[in-house]
Protein backbone atom coordinates (compact mmCIF):
# COMPACT_ATOMS: atom_id res chain seq x y z
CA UNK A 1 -90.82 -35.54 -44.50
CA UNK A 2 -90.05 -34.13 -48.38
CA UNK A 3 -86.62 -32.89 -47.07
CA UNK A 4 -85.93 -36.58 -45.43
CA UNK A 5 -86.77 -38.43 -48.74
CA UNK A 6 -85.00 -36.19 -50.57
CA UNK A 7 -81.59 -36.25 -48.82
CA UNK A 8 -82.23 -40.29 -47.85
CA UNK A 9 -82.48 -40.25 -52.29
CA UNK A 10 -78.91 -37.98 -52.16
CA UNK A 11 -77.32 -40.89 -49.87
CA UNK A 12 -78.45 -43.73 -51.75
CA UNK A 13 -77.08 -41.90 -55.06
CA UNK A 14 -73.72 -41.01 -53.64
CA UNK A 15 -73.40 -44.44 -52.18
CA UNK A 16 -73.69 -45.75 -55.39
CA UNK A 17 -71.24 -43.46 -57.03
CA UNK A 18 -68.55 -43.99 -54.14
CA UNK A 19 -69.16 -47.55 -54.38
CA UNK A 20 -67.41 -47.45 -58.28
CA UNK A 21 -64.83 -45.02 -57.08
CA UNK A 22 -63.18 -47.56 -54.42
CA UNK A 23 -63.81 -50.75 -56.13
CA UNK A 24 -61.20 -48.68 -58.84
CA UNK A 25 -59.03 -47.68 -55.84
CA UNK A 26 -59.40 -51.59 -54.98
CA UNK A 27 -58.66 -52.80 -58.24
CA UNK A 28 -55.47 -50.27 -58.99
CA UNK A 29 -54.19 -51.41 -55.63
CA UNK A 30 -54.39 -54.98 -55.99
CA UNK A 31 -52.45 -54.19 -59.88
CA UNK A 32 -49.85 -52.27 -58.41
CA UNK A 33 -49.22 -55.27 -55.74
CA UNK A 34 -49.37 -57.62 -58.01
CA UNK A 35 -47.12 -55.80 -60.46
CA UNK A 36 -44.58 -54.23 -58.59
CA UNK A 37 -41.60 -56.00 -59.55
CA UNK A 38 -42.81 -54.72 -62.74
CA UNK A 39 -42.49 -51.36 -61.56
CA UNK A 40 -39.21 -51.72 -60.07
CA UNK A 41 -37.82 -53.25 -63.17
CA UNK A 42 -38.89 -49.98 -64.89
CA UNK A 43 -37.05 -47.89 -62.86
CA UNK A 44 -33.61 -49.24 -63.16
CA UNK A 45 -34.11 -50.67 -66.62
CA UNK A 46 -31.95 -47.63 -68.05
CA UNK A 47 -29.29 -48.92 -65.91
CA UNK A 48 -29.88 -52.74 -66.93
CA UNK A 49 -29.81 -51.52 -70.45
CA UNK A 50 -26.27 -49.59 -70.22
CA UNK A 51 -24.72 -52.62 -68.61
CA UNK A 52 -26.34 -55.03 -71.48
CA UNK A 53 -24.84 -52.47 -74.09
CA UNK A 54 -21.10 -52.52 -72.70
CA UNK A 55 -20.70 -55.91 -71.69
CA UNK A 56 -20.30 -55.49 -68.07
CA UNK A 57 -21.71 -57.27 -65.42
CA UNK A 58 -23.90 -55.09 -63.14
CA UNK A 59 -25.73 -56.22 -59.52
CA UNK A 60 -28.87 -54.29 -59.07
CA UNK A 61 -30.37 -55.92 -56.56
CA UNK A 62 -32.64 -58.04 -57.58
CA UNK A 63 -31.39 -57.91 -60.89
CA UNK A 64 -27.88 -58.96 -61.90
CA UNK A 65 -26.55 -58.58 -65.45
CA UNK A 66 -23.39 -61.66 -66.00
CA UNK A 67 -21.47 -61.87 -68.59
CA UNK A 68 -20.23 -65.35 -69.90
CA UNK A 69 -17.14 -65.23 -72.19
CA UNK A 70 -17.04 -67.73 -75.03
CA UNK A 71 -14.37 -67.85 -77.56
CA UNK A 72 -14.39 -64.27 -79.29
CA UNK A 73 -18.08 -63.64 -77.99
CA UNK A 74 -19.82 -62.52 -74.90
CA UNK A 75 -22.85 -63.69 -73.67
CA UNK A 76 -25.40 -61.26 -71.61
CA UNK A 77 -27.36 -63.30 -68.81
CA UNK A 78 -29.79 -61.15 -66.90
CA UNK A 79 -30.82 -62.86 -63.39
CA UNK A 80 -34.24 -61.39 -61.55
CA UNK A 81 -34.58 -62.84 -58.46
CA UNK A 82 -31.98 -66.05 -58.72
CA UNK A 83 -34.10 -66.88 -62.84
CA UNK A 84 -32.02 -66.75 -65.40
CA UNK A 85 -33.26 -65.02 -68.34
CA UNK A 86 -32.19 -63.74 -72.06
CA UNK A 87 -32.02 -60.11 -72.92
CA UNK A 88 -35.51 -60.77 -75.15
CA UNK A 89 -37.18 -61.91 -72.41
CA UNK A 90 -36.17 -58.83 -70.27
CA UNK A 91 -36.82 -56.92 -73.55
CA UNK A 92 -40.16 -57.89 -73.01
CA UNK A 93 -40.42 -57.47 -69.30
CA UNK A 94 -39.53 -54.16 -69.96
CA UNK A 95 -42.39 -53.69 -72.63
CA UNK A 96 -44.76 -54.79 -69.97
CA UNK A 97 -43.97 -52.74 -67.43
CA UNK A 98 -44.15 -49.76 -69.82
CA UNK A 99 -47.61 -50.74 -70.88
CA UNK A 100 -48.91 -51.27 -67.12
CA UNK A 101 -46.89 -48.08 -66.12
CA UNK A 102 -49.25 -46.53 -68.63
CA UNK A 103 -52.80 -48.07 -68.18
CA UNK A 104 -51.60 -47.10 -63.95
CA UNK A 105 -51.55 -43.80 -64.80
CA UNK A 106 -54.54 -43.83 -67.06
CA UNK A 107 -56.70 -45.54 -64.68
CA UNK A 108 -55.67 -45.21 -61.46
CA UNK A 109 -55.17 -41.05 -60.98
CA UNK A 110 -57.51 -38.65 -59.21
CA UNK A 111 -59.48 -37.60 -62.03
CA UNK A 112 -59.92 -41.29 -63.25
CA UNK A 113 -60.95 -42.53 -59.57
CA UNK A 114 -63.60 -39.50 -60.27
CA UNK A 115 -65.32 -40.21 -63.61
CA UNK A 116 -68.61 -41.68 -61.69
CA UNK A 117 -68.57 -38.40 -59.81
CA UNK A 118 -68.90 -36.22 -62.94
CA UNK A 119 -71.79 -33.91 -63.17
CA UNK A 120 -72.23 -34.69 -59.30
CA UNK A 121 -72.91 -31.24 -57.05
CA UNK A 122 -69.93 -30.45 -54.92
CA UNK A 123 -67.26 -32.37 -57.12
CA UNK A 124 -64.18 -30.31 -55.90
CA UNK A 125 -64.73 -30.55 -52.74
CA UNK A 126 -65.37 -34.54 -52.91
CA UNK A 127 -61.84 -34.25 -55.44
CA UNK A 128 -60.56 -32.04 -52.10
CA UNK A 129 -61.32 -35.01 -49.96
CA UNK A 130 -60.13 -37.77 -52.31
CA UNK A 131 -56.85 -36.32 -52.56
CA UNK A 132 -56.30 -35.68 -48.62
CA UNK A 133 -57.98 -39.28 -47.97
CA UNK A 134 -56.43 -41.40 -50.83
CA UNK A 135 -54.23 -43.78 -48.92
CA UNK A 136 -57.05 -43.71 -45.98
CA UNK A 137 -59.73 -45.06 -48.45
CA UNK A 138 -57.10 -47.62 -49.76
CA UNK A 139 -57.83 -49.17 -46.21
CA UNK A 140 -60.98 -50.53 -47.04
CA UNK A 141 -59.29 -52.73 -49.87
CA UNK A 142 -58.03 -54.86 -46.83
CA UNK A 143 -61.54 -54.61 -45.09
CA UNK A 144 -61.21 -52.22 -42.87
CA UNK A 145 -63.04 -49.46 -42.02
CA UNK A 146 -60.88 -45.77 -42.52
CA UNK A 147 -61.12 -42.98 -40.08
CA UNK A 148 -62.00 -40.17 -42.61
CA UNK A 149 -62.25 -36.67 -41.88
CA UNK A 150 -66.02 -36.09 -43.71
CA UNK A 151 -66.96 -32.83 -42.16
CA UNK A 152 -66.15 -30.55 -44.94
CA UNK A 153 -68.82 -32.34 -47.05
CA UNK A 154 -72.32 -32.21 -46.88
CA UNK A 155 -74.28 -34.79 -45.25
CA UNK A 156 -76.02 -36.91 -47.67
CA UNK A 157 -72.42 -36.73 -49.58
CA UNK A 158 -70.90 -37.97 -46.23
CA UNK A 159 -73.51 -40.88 -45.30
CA UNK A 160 -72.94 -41.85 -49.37
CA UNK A 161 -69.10 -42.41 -48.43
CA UNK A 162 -69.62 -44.04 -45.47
CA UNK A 163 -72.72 -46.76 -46.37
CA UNK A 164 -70.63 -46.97 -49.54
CA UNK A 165 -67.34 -48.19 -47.17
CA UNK A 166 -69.65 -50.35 -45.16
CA UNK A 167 -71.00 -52.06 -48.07
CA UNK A 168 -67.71 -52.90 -49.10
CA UNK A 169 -66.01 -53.52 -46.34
CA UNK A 170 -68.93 -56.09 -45.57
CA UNK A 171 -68.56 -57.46 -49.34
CA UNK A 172 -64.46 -58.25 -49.13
């Protein structure tokens, strides 16, 4: 009976870890959907940025650089998805994107998704498993239930994950 209340005690504490460690896969998720025109904006700024500097118009994709001739001057109109904007105002898209780039990979890497696991017995092998299930776990986001491969981990570390996924998964 000792051994049961001890490893039901395990469960209930890994659950509880788990449960911060996929609401921050949840919540990096949901920031990377809701910012990924951000993101793509980052990675062909440099190229929005050499067509701004010489004055030629550029078509991206979803961003187009135009340039409107007046008199002896040259106007640069950047257009993201059919809006008209000023180079400022892409100046500061730009700066956005940067700082979310930053706080994503701050906040949203391996060893960040494991801060509530620190000082827990068997963290690299629950690191192991986070890596290999990642985009599985990412499922439960969208509330559904992931097919994860938990027999490398002991059991009360396996329950954890699972009652923590079907708390949450129950919650969304």
């Amino acid at each position: 009976m000792h051994s049961y209340d001890a490893i039901k005690a395990l469960t209930e504490e890994y659950r509880s870890r788990f449960v911060k460690v996929i609401q921050q896969i949840c919540r990096c998720k949901r920031e990377y959907e809701r910012n990924r025109d951000l993101m793509n904006i980052l990675s062909i700024g440099e190229d929005i940025t050499q067509c701004i500097k010489s004055k030629r118009p550029c078509d991206l994709g979803f961003v187009k650089v135009k340039i409107v001739k007046k008199f002896l001057n040259a106007q640069v109109i950047i257009v993201i998805n059919n809006e008209e904007i000023t180079v400022d105002a892409f100046n500061k898209l730009v700066a956005s994107a940067k700082f979310f780039k930053e706080w994503y990979d701050n906040d949203c890497s391996i060893d960040s998704y494991m801060q509530p696991l620190i000082g827990a017995d068997h963290y690299d092998e629950i690191k192991e498993f986070l890596v290999k299930n990642l985009e599985k776990l990412q499922y439960v986001c969208d509330n559904a239930m992931p097919n994860l491969g938990l027999n490398d981990l002991p059991i009360y570390v396996s329950n954890g994950i699972t009652k923590a996924i079907s708390d949450l998964v129950r919650k969304v």
